[in-house]
PDB file of N, CA and C in Angstrom:
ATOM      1  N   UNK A   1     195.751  97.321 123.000  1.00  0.00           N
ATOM      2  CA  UNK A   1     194.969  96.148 122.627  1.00  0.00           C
ATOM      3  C   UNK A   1     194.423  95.502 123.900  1.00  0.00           C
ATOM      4  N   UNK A   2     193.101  95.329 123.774  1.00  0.00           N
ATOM      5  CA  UNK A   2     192.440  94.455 124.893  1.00  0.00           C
ATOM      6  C   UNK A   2     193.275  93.284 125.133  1.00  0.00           C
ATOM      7  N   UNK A   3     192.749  92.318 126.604  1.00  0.00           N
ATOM      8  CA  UNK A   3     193.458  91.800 126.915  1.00  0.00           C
ATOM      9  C   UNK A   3     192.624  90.303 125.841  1.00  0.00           C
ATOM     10  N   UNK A   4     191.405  90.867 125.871  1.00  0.00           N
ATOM     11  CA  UNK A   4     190.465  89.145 125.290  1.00  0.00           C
ATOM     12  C   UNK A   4     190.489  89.556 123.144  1.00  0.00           C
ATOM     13  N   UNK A   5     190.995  90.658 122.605  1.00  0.00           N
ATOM     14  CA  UNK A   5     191.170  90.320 121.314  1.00  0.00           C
ATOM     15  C   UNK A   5     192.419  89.571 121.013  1.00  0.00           C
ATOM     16  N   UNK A   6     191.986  88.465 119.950  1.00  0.00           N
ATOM     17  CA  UNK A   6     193.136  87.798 119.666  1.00  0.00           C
ATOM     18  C   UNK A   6     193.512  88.370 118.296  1.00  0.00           C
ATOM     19  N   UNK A   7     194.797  88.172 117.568  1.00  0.00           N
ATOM     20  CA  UNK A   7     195.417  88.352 116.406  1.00  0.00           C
ATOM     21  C   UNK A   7     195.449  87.371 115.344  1.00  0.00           C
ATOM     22  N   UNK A   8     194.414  85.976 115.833  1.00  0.00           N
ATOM     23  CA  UNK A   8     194.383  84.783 115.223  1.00  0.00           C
ATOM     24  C   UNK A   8     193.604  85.094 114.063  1.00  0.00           C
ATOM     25  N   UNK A   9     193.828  84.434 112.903  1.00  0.00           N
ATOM     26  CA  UNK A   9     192.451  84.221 111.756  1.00  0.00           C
ATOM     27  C   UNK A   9     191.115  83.703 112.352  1.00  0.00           C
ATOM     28  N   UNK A  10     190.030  84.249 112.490  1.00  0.00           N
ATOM     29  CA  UNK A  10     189.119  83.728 112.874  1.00  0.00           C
ATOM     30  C   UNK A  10     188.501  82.210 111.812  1.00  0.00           C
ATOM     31  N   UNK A  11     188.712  81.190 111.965  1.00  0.00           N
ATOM     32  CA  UNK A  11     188.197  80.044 111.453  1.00  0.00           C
ATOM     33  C   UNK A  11     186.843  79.232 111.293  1.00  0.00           C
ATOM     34  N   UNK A  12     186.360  80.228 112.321  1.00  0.00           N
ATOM     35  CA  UNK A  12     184.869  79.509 112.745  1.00  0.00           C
ATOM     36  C   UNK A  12     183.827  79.188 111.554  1.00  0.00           C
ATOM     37  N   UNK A  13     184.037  80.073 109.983  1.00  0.00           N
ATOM     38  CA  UNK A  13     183.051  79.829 108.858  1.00  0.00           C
ATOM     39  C   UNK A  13     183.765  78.624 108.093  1.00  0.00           C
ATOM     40  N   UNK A  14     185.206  78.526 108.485  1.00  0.00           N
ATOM     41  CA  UNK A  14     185.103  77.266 107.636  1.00  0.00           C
ATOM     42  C   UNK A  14     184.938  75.813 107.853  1.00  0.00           C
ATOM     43  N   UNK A  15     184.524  75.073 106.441  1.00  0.00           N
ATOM     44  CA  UNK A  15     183.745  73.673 106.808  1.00  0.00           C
ATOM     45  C   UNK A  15     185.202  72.843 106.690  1.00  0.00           C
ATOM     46  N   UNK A  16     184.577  72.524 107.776  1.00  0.00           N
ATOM     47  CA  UNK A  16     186.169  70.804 107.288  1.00  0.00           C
ATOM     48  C   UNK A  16     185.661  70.036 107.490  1.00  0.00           C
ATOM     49  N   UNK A  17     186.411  69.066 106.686  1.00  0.00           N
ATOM     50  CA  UNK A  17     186.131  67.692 106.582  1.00  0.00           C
ATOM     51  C   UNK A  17     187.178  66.954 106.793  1.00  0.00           C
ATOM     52  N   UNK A  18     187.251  65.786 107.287  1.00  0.00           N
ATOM     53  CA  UNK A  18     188.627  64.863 107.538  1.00  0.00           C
ATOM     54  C   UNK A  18     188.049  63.716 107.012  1.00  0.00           C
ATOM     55  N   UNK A  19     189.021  62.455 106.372  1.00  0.00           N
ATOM     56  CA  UNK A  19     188.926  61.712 105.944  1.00  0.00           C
ATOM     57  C   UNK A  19     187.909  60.553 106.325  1.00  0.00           C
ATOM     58  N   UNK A  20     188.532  60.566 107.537  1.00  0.00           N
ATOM     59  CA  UNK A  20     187.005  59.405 108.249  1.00  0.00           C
ATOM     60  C   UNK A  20     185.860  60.057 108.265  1.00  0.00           C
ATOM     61  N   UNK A  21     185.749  60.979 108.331  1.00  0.00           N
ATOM     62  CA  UNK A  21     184.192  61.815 107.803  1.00  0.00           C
ATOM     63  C   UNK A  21     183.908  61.361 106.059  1.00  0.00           C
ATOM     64  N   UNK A  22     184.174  61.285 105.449  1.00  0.00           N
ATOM     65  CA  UNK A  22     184.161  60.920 104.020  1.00  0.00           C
ATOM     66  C   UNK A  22     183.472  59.904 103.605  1.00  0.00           C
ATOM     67  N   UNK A  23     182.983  59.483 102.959  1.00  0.00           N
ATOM     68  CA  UNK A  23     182.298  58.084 102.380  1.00  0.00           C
ATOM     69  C   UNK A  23     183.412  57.975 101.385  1.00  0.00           C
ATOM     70  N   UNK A  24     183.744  56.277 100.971  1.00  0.00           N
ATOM     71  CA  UNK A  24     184.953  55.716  99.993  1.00  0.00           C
ATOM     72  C   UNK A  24     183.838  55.454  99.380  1.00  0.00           C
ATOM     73  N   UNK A  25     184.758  55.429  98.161  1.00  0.00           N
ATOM     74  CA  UNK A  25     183.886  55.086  96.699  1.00  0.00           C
ATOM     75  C   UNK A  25     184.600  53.621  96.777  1.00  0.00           C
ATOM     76  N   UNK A  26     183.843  52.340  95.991  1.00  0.00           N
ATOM     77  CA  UNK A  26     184.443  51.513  95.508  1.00  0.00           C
ATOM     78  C   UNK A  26     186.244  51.564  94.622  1.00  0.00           C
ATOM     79  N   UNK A  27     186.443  52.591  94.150  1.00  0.00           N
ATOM     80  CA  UNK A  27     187.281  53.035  93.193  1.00  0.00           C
ATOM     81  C   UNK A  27     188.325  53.055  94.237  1.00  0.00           C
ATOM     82  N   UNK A  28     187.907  54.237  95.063  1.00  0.00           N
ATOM     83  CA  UNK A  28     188.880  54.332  96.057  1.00  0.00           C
ATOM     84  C   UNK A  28     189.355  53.127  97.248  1.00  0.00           C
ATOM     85  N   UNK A  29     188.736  52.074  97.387  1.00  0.00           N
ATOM     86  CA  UNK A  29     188.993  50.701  98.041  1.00  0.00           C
ATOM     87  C   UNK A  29     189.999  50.155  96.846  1.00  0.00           C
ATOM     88  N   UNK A  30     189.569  50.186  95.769  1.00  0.00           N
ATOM     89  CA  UNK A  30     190.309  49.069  94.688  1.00  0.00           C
ATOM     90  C   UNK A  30     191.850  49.947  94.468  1.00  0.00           C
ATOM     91  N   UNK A  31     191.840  50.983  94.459  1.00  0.00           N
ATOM     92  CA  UNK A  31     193.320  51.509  94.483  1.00  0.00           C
ATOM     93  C   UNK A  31     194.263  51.314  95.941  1.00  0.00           C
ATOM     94  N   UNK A  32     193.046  51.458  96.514  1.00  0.00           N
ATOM     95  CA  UNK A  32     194.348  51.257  97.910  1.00  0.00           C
ATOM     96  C   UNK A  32     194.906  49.393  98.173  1.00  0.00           C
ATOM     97  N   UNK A  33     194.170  48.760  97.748  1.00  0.00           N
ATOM     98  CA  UNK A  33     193.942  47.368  97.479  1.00  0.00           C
ATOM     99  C   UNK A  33     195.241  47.489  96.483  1.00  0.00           C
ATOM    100  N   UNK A  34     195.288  47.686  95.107  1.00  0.00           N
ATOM    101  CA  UNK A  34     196.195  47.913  94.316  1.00  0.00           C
ATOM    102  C   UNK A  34     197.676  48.654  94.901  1.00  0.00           C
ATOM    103  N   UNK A  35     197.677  49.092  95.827  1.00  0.00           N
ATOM    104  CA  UNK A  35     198.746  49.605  96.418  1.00  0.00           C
ATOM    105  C   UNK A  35     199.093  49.306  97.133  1.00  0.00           C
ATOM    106  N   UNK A  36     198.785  48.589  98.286  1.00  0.00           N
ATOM    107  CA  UNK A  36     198.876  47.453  99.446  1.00  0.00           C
ATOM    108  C   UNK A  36     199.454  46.352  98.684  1.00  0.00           C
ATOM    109  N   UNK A  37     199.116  46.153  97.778  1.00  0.00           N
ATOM    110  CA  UNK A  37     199.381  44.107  96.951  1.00  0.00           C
ATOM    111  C   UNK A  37     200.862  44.867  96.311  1.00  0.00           C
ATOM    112  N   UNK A  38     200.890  46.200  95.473  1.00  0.00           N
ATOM    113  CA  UNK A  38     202.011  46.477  94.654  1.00  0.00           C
ATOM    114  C   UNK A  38     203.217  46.461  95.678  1.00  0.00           C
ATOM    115  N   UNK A  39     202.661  47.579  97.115  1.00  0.00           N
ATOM    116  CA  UNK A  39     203.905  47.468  98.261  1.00  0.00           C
ATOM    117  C   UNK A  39     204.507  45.978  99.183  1.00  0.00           C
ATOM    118  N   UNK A  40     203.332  45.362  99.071  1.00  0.00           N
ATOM    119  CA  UNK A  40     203.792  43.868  99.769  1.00  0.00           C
ATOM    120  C   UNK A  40     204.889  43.193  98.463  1.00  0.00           C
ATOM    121  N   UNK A  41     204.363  42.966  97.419  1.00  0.00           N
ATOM    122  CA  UNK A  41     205.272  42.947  96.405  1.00  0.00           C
ATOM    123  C   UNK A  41     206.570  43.459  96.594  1.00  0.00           C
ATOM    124  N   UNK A  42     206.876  44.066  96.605  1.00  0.00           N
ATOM    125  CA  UNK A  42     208.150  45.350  96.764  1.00  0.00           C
ATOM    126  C   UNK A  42     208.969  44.357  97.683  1.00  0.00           C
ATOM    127  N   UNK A  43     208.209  44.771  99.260  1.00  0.00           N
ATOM    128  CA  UNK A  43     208.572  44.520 100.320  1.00  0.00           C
ATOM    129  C   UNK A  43     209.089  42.838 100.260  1.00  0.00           C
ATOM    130  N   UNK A  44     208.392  41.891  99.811  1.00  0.00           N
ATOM    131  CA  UNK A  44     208.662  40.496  99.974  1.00  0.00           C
ATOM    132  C   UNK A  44     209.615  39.997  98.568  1.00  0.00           C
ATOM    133  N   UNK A  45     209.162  40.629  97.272  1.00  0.00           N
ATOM    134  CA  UNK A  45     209.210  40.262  96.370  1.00  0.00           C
ATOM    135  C   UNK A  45     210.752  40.125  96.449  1.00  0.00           C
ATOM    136  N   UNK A  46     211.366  41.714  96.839  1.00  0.00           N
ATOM    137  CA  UNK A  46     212.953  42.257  96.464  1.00  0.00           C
ATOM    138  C   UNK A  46     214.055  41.391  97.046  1.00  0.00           C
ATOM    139  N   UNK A  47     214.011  41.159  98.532  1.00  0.00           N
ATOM    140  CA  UNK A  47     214.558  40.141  99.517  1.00  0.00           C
ATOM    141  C   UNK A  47     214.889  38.520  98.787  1.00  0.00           C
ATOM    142  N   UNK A  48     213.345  38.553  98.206  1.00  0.00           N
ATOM    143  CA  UNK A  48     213.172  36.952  97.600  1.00  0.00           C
ATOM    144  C   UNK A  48     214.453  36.855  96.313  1.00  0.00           C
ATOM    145  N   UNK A  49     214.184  37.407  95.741  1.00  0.00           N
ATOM    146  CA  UNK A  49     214.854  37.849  94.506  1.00  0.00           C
ATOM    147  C   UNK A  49     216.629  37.971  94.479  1.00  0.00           C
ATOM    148  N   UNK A  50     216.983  38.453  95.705  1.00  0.00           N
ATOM    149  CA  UNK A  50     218.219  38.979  95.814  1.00  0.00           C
ATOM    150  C   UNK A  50     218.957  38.209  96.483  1.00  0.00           C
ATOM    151  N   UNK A  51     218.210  36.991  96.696  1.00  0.00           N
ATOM    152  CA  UNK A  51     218.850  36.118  97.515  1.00  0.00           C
ATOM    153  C   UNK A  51     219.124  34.364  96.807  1.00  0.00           C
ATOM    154  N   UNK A  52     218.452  34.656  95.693  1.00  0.00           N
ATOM    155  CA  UNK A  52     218.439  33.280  94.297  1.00  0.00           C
ATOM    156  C   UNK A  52     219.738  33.276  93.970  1.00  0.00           C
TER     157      UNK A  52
END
């Protein structure tokens, strides 16, 4: 085997995309919104609660 062939998958045809490449839909703001408020909940709510 040459010294410059590699044994790697060649990757170069495929497309990627990563998230900050992406455009958010409204939908997708209002769920993460909905999940941020449900986890602060959690987080503040449980403490509050367990301590009445």
């Amino acid at each position: 085997m040459a010294e410059h062939e590699s044994t790697a998958i060649d990757t170069d045809h495929i497309e990627r995309q990563t998230a900050p490449q992406q455009s958010y839909t409204m939908r997708d703001v209002g769920i993460g919104i909905v999940v941020a408020i449900v986890g602060m909940a959690i987080v503040f709510g449980v403490p509050v609660l367990t301590h009445l």
